[in-house]
C-alpha atoms as a PDB file:
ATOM      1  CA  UNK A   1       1.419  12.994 -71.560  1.00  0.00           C
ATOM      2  CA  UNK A   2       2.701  16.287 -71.996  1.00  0.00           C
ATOM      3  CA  UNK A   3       5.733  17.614 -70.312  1.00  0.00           C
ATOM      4  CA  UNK A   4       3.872  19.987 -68.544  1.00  0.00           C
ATOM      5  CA  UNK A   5       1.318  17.849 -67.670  1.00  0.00           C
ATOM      6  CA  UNK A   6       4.310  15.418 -66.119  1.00  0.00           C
ATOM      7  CA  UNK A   7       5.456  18.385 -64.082  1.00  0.00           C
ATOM      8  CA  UNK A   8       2.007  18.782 -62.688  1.00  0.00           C
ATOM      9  CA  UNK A   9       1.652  15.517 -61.408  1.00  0.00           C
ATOM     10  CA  UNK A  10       5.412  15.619 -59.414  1.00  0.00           C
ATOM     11  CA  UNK A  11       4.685  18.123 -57.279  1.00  0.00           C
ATOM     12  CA  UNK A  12       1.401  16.530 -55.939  1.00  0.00           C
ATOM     13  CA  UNK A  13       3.023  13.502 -55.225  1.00  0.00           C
ATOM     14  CA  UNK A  14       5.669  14.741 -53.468  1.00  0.00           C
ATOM     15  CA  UNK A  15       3.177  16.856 -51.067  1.00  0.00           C
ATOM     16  CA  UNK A  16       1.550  13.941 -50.073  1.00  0.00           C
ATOM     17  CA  UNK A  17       4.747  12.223 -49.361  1.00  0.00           C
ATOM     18  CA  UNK A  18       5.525  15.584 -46.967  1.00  0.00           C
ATOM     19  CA  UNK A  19       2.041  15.272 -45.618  1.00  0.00           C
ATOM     20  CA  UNK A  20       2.155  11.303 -44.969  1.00  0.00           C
ATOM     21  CA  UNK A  21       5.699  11.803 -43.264  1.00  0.00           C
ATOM     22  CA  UNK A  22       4.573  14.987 -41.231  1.00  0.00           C
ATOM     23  CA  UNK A  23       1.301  12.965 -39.921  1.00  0.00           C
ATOM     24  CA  UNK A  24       3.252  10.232 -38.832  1.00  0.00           C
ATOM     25  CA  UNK A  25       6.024  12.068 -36.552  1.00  0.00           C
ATOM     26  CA  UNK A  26       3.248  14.018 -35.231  1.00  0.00           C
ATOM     27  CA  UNK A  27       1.674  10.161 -33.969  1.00  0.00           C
ATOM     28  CA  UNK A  28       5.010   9.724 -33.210  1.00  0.00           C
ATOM     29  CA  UNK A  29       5.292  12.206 -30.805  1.00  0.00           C
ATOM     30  CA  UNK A  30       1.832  12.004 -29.038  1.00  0.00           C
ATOM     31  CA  UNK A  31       1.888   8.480 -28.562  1.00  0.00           C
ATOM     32  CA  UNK A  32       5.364   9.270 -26.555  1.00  0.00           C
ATOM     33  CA  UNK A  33       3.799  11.657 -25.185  1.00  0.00           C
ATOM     34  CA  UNK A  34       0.944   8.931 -23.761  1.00  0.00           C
ATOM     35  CA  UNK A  35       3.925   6.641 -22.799  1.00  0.00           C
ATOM     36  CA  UNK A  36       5.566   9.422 -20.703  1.00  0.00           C
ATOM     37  CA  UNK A  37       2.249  10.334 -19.194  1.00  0.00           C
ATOM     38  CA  UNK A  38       1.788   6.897 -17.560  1.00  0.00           C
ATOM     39  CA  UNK A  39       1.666   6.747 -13.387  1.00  0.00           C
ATOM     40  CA  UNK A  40       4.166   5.851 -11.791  1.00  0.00           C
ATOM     41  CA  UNK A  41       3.874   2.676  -9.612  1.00  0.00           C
ATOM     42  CA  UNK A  42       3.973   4.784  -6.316  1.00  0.00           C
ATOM     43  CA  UNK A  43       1.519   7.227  -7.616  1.00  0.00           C
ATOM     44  CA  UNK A  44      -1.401   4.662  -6.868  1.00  0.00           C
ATOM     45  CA  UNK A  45      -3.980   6.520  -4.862  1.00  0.00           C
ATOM     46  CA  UNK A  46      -7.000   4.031  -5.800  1.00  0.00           C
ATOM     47  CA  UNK A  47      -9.765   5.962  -6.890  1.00  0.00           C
ATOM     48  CA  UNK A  48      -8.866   8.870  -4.680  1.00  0.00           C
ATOM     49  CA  UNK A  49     -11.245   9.327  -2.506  1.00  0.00           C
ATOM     50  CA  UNK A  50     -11.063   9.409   1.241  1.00  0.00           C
ATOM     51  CA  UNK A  51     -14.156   6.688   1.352  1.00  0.00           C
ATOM     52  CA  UNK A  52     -12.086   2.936   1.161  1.00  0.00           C
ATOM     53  CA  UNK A  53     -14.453   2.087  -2.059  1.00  0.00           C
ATOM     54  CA  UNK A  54     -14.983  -1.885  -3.486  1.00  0.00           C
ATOM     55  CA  UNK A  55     -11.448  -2.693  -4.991  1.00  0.00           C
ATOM     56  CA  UNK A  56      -9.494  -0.790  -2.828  1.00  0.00           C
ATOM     57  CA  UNK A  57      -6.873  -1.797  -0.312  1.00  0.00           C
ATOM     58  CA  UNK A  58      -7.297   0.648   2.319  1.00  0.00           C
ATOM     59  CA  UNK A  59      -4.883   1.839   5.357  1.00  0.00           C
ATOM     60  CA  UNK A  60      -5.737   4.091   7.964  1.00  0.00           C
ATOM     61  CA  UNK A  61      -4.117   4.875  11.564  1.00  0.00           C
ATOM     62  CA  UNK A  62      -6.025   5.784  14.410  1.00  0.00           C
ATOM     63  CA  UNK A  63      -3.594   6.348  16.723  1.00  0.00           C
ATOM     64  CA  UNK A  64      -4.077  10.226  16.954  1.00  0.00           C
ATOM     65  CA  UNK A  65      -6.675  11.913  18.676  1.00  0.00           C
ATOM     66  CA  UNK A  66      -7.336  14.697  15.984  1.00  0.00           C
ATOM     67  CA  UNK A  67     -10.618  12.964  14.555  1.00  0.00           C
ATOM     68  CA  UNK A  68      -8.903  12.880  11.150  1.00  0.00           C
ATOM     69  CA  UNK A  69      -6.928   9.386  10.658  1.00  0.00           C
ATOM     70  CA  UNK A  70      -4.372   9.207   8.122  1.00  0.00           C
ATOM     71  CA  UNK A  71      -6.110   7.276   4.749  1.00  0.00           C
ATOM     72  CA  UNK A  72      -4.073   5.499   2.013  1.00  0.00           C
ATOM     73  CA  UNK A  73      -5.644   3.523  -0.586  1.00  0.00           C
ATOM     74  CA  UNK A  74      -4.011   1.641  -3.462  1.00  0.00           C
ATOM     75  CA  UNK A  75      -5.054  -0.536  -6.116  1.00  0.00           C
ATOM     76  CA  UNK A  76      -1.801  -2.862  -6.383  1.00  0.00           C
ATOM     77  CA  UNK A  77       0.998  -3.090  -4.727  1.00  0.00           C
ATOM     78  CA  UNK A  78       3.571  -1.448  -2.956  1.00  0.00           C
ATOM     79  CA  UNK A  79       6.892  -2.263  -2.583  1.00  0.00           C
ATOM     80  CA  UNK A  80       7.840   0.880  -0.323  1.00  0.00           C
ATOM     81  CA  UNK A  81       5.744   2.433   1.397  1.00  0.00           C
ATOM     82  CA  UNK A  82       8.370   4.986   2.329  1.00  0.00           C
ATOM     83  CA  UNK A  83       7.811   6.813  -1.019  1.00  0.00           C
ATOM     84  CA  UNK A  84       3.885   7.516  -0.054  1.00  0.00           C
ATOM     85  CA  UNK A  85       2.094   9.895   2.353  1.00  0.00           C
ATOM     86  CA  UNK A  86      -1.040   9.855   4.084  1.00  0.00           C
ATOM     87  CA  UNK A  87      -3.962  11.866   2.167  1.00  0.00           C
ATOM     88  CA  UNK A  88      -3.285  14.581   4.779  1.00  0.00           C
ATOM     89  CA  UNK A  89       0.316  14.970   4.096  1.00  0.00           C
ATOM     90  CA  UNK A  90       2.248  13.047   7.141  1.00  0.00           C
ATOM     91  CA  UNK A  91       4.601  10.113   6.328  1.00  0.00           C
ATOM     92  CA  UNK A  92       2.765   6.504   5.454  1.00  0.00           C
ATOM     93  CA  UNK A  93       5.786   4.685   6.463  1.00  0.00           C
ATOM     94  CA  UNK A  94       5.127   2.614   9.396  1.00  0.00           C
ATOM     95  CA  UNK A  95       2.514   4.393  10.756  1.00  0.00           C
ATOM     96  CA  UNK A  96      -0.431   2.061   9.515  1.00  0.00           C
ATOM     97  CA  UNK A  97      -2.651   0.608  12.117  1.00  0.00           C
ATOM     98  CA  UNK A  98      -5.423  -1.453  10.209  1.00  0.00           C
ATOM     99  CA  UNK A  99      -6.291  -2.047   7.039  1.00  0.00           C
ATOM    100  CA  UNK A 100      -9.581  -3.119   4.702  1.00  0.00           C
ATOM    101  CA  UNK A 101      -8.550  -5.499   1.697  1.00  0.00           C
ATOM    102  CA  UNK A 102     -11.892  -4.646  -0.726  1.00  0.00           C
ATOM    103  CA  UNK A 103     -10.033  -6.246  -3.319  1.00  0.00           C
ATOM    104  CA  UNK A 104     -12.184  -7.602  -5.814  1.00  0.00           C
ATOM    105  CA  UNK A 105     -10.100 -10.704  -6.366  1.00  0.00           C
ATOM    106  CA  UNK A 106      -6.828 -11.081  -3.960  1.00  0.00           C
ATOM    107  CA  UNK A 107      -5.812 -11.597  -0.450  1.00  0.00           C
ATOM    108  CA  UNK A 108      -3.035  -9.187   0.374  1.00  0.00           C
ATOM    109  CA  UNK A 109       0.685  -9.730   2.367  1.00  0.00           C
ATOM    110  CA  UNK A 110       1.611  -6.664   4.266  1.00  0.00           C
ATOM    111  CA  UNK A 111       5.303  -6.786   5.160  1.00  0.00           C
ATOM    112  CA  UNK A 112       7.622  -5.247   7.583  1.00  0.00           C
ATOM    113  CA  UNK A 113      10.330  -4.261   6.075  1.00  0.00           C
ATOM    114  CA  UNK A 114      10.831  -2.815   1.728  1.00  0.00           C
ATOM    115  CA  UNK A 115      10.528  -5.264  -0.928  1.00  0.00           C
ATOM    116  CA  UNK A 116       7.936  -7.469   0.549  1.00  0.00           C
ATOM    117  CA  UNK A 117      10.593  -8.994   3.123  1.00  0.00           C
ATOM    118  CA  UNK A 118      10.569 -10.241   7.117  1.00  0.00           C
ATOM    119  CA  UNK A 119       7.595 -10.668   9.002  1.00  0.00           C
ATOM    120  CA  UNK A 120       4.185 -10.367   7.239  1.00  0.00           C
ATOM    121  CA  UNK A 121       0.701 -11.050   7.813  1.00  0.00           C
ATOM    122  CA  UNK A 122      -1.961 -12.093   4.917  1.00  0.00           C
ATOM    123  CA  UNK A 123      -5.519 -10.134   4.811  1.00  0.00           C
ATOM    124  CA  UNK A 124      -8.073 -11.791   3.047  1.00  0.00           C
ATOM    125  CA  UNK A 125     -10.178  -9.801   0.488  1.00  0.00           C
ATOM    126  CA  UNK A 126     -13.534  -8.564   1.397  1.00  0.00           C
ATOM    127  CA  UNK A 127     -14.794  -6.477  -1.392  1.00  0.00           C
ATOM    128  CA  UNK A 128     -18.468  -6.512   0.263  1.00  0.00           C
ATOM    129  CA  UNK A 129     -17.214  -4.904   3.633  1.00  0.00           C
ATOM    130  CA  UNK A 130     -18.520  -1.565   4.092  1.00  0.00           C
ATOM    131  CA  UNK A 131     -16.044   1.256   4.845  1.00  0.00           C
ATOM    132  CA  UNK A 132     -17.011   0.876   8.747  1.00  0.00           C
ATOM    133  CA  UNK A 133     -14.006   1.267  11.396  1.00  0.00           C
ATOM    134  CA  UNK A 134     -15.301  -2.591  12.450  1.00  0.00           C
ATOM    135  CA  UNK A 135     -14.552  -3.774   9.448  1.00  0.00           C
ATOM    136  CA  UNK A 136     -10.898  -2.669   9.357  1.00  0.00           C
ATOM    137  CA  UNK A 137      -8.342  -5.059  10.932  1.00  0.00           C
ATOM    138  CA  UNK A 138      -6.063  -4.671  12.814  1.00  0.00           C
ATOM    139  CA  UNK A 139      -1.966  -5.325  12.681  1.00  0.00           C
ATOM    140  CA  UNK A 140      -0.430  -7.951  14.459  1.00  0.00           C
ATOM    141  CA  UNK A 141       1.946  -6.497  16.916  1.00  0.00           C
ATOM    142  CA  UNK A 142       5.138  -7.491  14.722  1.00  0.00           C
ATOM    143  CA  UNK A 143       3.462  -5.094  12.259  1.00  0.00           C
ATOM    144  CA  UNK A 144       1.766  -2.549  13.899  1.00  0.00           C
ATOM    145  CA  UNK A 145       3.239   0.662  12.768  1.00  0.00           C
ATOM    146  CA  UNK A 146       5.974  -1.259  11.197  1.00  0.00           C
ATOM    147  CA  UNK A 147       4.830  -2.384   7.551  1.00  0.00           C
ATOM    148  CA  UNK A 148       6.896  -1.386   4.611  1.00  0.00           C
ATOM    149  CA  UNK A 149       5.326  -2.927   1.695  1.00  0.00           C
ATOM    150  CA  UNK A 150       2.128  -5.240   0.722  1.00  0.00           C
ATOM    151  CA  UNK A 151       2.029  -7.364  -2.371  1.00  0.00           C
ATOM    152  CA  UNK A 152      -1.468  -8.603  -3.373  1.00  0.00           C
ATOM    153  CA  UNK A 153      -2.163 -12.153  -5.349  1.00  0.00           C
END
């Protein structure tokens, strides 16, 4: 092989060296980016939709009159419920009066107090219930807007 010809060859190399390291910050970076991009924990809104749907654990107060109950769905659990708010907007903390566990697989603990701690009271799952005010239970009184956190399984 020719000088030249050993020159040509170099060059070709190295730009697929460039383009092999370039391609592989660029994955670099997106699949940060995904990382970064996850949910938080507190972020879970189940499915989002005001309708408590089949795998849903679903709160709801009817203590006000305005026709329009605070909602809150998740999907897992919660260990302060003092970081969420109603889908309207008003605080969730402590102001639950029932629930529907449609939880595919899991009876769920709602506690009084953050972290899953003091008094609690276990719901058992009942992922065929309809999203019917009968079907919702209510709190015991040790609970009733005055639960904190629920922890499912």
């Amino acid at each position: 092989m020719t000088r030249n010809a050993k020159m040509a060859v170099r060059p070709q190399v190295l730009m697929g060296t460039k383009r092999a390291a370039t391609a592989a910050a660029v994955l670099g970076v997106v699949l940060s980016a995904a990382v970064v991009a996850a949910p938080a924990a507190h972020a879970d809104n189940g499915n989002g939709l005001l309708q408590c749907s089949r795998g849903e654990i679903c709160f709801k107060e009817w203590k006000h009159d305005s026709g329009n109950p605070g909602r809150r769905h998740f999907y897992y659990n919660s260990d302060n419920h003092h970081t969420t708010v109603w889908h309207h907007g008003g605080a969730f903390a402590d102001d639950a009066t029932h629930i529907l566990n449609r939880d595919s697989a899991c009876p769920v603990r709602v506690y009084k107090d953050v972290g899953y701690l003091g008094t609690y009271q276990t719901f058992v799952n009942q992922p065929a219930s309809e999203d019917y005010w009968q079907n919702y239970a209510g709190f015991s009184p040790a609970l009733y807007e005055e639960n904190s956190s629920h922890l499912r399984c």
